[in-house]
C-alpha atoms as a PDB file:
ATOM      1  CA  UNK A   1       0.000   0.000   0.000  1.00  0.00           C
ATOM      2  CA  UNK A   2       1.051   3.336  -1.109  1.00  0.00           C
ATOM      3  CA  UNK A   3       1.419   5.845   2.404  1.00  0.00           C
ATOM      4  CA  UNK A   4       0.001   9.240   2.977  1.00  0.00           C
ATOM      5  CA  UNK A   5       3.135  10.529   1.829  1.00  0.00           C
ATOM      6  CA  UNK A   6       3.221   9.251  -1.167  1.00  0.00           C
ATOM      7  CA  UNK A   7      -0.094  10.117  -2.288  1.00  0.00           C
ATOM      8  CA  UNK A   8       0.597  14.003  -1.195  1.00  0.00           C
ATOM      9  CA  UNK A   9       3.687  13.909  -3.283  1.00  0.00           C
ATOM     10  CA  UNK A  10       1.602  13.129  -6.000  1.00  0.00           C
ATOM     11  CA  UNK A  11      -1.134  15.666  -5.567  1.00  0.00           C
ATOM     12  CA  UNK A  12       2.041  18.027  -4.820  1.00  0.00           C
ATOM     13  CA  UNK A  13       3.222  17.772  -8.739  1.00  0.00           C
ATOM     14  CA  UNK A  14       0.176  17.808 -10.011  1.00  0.00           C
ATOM     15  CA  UNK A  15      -0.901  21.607  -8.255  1.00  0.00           C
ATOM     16  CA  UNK A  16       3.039  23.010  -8.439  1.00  0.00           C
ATOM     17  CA  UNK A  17       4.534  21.467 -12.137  1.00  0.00           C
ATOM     18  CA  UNK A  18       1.463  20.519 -14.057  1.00  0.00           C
ATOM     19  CA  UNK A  19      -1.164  22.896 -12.841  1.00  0.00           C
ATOM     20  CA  UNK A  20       0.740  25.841 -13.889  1.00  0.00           C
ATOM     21  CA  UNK A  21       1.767  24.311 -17.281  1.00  0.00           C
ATOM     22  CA  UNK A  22      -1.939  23.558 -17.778  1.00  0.00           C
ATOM     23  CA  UNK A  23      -3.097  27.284 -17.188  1.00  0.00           C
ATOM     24  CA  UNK A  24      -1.127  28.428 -19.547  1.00  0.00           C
ATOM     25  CA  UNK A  25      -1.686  25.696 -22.287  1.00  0.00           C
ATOM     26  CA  UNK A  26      -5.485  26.281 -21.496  1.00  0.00           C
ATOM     27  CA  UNK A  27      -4.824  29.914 -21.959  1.00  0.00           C
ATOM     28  CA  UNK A  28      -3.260  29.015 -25.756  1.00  0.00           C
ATOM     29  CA  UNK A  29      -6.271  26.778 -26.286  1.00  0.00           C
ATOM     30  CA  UNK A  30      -5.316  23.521 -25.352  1.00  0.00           C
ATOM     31  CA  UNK A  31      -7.131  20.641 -23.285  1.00  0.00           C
ATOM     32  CA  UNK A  32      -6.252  20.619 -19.479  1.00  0.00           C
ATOM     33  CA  UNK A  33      -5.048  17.257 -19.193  1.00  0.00           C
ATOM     34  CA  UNK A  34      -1.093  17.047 -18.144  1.00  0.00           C
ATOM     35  CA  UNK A  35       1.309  14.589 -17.204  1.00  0.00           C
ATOM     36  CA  UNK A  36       4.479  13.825 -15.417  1.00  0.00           C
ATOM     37  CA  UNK A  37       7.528  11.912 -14.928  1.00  0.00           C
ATOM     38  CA  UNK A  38       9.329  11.160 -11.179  1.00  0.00           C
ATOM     39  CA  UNK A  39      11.972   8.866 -10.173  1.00  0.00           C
ATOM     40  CA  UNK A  40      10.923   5.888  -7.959  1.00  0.00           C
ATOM     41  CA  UNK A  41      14.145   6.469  -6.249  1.00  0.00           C
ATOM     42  CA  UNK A  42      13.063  10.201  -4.619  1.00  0.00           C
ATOM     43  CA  UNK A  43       9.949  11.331  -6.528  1.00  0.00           C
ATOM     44  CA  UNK A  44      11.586  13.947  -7.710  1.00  0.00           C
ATOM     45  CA  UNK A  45      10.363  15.683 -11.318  1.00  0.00           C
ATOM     46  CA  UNK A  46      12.287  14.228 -14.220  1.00  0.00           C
ATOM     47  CA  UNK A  47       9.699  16.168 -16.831  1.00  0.00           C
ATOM     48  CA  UNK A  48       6.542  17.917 -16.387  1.00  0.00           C
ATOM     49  CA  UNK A  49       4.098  18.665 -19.169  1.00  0.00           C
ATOM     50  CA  UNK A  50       0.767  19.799 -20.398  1.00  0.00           C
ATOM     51  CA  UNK A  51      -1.691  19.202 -23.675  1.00  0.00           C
ATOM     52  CA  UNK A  52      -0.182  20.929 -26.845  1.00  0.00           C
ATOM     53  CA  UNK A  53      -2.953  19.550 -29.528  1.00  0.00           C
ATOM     54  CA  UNK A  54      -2.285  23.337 -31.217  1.00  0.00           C
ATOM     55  CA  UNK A  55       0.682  21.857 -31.992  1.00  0.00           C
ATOM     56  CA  UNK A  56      -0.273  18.728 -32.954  1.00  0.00           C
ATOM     57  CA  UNK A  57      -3.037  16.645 -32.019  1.00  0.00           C
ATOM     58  CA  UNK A  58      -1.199  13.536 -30.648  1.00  0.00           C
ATOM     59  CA  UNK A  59       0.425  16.037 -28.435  1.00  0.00           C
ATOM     60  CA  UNK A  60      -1.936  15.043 -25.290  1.00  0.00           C
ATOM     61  CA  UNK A  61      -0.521  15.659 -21.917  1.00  0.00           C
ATOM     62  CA  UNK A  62       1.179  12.073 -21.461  1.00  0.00           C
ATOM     63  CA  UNK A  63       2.531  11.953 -25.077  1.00  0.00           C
ATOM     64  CA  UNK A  64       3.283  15.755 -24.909  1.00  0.00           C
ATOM     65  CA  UNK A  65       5.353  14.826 -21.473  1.00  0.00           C
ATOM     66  CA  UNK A  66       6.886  11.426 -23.231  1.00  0.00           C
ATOM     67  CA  UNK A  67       8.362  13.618 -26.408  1.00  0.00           C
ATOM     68  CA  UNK A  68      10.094  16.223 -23.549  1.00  0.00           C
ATOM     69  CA  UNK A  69      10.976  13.069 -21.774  1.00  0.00           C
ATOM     70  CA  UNK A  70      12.762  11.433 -24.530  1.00  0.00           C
ATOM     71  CA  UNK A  71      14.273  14.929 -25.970  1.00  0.00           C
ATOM     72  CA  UNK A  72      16.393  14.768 -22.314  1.00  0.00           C
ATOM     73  CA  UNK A  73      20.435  13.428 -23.131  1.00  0.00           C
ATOM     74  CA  UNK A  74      20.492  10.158 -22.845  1.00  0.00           C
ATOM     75  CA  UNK A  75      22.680  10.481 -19.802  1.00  0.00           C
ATOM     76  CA  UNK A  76      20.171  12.472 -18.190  1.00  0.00           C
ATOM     77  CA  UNK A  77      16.947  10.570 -18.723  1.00  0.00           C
ATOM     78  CA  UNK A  78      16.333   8.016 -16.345  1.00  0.00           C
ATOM     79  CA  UNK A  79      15.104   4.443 -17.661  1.00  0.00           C
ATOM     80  CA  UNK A  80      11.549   3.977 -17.664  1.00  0.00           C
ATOM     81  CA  UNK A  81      11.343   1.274 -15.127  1.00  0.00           C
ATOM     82  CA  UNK A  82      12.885   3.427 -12.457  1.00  0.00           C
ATOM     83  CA  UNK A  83      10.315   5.926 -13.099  1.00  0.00           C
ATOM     84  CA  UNK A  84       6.695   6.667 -11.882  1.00  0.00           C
ATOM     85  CA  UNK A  85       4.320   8.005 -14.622  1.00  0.00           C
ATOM     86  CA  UNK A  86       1.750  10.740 -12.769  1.00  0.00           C
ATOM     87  CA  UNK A  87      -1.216  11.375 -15.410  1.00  0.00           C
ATOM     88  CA  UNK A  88      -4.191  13.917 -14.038  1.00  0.00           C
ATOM     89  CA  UNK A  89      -6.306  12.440 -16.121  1.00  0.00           C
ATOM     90  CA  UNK A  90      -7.010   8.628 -16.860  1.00  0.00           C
ATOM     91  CA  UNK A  91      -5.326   8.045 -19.932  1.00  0.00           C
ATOM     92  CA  UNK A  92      -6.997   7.642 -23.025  1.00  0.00           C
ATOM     93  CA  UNK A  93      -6.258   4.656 -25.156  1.00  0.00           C
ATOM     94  CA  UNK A  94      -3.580   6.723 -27.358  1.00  0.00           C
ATOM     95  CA  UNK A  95      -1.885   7.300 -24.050  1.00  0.00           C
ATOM     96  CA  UNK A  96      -2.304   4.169 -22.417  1.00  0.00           C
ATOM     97  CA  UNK A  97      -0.644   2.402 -25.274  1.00  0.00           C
ATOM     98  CA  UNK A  98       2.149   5.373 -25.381  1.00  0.00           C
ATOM     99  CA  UNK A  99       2.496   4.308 -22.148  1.00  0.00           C
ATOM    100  CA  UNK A 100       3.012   0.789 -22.799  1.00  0.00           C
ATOM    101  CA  UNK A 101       5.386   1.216 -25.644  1.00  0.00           C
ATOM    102  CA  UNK A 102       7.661   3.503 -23.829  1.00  0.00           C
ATOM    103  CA  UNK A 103       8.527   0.499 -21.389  1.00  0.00           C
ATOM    104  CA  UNK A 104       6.992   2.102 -17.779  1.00  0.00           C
ATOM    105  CA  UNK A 105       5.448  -0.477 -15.656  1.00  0.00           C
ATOM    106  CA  UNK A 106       2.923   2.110 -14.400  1.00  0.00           C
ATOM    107  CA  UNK A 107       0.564   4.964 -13.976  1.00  0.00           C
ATOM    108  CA  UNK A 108      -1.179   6.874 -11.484  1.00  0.00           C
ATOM    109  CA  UNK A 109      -4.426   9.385 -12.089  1.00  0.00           C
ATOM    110  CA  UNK A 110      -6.550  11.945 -10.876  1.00  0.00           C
ATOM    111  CA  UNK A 111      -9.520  12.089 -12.331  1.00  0.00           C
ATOM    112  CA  UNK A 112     -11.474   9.442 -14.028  1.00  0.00           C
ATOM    113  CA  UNK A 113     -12.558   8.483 -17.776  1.00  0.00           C
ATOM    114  CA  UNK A 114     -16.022   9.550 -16.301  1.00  0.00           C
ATOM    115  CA  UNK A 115     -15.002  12.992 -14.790  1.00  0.00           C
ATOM    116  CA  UNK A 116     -13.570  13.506 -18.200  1.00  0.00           C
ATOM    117  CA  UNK A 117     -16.848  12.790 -19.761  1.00  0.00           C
ATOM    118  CA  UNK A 118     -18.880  14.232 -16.925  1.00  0.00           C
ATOM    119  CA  UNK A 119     -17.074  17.208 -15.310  1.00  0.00           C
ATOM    120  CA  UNK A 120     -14.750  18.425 -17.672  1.00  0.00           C
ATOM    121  CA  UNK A 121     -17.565  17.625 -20.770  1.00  0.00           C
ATOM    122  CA  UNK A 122     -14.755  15.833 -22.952  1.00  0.00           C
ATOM    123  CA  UNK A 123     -16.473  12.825 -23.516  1.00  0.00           C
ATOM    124  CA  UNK A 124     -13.829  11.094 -26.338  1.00  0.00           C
ATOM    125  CA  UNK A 125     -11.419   8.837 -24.004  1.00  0.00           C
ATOM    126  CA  UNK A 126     -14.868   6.867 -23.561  1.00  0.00           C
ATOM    127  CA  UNK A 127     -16.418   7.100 -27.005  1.00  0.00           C
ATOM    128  CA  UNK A 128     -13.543   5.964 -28.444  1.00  0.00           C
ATOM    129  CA  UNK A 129     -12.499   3.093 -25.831  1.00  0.00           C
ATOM    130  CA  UNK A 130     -16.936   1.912 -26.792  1.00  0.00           C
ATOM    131  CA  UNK A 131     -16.399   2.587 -30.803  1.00  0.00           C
ATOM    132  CA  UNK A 132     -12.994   1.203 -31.229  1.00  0.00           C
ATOM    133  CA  UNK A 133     -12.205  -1.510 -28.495  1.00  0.00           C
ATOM    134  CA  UNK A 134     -15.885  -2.171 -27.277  1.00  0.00           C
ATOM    135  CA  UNK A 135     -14.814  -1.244 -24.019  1.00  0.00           C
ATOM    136  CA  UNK A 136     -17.666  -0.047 -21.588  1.00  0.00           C
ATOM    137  CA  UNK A 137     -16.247   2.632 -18.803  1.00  0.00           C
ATOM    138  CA  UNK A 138     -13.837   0.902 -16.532  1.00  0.00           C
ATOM    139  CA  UNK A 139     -13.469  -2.019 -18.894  1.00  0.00           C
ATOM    140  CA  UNK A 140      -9.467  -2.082 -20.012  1.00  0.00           C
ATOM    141  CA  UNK A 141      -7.026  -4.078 -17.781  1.00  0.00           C
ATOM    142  CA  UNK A 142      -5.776  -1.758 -15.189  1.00  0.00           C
ATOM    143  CA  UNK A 143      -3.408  -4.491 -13.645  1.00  0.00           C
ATOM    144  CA  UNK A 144      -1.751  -6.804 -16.668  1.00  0.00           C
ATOM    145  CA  UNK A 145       1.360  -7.586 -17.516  1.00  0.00           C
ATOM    146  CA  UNK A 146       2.986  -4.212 -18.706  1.00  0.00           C
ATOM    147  CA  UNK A 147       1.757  -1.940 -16.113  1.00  0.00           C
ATOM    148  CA  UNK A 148      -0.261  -1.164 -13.205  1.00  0.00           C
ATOM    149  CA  UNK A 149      -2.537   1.985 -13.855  1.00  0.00           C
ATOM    150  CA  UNK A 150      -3.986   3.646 -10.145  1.00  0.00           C
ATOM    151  CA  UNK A 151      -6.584   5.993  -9.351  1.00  0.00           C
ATOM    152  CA  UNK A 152      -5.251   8.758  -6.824  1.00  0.00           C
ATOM    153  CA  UNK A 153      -8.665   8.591  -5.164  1.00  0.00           C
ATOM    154  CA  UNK A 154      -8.487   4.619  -4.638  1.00  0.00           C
ATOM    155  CA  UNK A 155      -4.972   5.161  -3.116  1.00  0.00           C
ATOM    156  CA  UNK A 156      -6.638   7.619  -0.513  1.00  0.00           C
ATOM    157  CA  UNK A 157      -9.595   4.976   0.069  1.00  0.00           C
ATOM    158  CA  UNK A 158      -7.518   2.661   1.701  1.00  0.00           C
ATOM    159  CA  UNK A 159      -5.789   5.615   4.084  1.00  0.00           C
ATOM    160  CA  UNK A 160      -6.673   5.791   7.840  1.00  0.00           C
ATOM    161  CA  UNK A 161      -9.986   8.462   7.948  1.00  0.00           C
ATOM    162  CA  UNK A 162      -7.573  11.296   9.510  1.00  0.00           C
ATOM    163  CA  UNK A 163      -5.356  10.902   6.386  1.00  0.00           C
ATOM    164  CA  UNK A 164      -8.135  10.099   3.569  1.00  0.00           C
ATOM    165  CA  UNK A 165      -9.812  13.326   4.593  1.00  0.00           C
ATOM    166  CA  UNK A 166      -6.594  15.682   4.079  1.00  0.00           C
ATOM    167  CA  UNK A 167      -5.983  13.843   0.769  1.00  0.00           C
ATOM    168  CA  UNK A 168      -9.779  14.760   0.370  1.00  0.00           C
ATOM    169  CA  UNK A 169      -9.570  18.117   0.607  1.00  0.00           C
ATOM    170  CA  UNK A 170      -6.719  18.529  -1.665  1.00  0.00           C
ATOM    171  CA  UNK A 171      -8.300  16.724  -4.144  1.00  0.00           C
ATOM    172  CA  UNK A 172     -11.216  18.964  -3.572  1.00  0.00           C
ATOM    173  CA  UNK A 173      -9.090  22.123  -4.302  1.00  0.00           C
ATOM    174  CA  UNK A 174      -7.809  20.586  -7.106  1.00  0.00           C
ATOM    175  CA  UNK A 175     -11.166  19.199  -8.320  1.00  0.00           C
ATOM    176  CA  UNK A 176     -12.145  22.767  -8.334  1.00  0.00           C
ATOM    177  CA  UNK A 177      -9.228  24.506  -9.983  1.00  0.00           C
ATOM    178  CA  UNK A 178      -9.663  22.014 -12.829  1.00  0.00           C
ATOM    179  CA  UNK A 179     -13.329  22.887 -13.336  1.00  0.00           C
ATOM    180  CA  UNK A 180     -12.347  26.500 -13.830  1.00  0.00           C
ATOM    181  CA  UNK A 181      -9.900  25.486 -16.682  1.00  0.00           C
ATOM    182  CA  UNK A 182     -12.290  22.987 -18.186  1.00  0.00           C
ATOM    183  CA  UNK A 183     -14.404  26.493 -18.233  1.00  0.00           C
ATOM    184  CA  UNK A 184     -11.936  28.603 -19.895  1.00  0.00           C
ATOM    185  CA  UNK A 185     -10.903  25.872 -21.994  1.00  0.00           C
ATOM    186  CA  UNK A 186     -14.821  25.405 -23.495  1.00  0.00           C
ATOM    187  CA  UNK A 187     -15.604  28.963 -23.915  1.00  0.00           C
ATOM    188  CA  UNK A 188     -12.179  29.216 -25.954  1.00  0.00           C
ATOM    189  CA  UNK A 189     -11.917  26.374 -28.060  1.00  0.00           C
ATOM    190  CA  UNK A 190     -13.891  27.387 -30.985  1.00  0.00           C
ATOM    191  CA  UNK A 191     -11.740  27.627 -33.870  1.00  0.00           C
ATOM    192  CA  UNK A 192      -9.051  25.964 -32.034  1.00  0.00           C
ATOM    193  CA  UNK A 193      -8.115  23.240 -35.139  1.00  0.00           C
ATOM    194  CA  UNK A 194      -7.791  20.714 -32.361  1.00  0.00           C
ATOM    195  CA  UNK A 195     -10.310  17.582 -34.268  1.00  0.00           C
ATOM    196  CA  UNK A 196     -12.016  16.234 -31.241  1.00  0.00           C
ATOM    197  CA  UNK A 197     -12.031  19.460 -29.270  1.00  0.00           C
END
């Protein structure tokens, strides 16, 4: 079981490296979703990215934070299976497989496929998972033989109450910062040239 710790370290990159990334990529008319890279060894920030579909529109967060990751000097990029892979969102099934192929043995999330859909009213990760894969919600493998994929929120299920309700709040705070970019990012996305905006 993941500690207290742990799971504050993770909501700790998310609101000081990604959130601030994200702002501004919202601002430029990107999605909010965002990514990261730590070491298992410390948890320290190897790379720390945000959606750049303006760019290009594989550029979500995770593939967006993959291309910085792999742009690092050899001799400065860590290998993949020394490294955790932080996600806010729950990847999509381009970035699950990016994932896969780039060798890291797993992946921990913020929100959900369905507060994608539901909250943040970007509703492709599960149309396409239904259209292409026949998948309903919830339906890939989170636990096979390339990776384990985690839910932030199922991490802080299994804390002691004291410690569940901290994480909690955070999450809260967060839940709330991400609705106002999911705001700015809807009422600004027209004429962005991103297809599935």
């Amino acid at each position: 079981m993941k500690d207290a710790s742990f799971v504050h370290r993770l909501l700790d990159v998310i609101e000081r490296e990604i959130v601030p990334l994200t702002v501004e990529g919202v601002r430029a008319g990107n999605k909010l979703f965002g990514a990261a890279i730590l070491r298992k060894s410390d948890f320290s920030v190897v790379v720390a990215e945000t959606n750049n579909e303006i760019e290009n529109p594989l550029w979500h967060g995770e593939v967006h934070a993959l291309k910085r990751f792999y742009e690092l000097p050899r001799d400065a990029r860590p290998d993949t299976k020394d490294c955790l892979f932080l996600s806010t969102h729950e990847p999509c099934s381009l970035c699950l497989s990016a994932i896969t192929w780039a060798g890291f043995d797993n992946f921990y999330y913020l929100f959900s496929h369905m507060d994608s859909r539901d909250s943040f009213a970007i509703p492709h990760d599960l149309k396409i998972l239904k259209e292409v894969f026949t998948l309903e919600p919830g339906g890939y493998n989170s636990s096979n033989a390339f990776w384990d994929g985690r839910a932030i929120r199922e991490l802080a299920s299994a804390l002691p109450e004291a410690q569940r309700q901290a994480v909690e709040g955070r999450v809260a705070t967060l839940s709330a910062t991400y609705e106002a970019l999911s705001r700015a990012y809807q009422e600004g996305k027209a004429g962005n040239d991103i297809p599935l905006g």
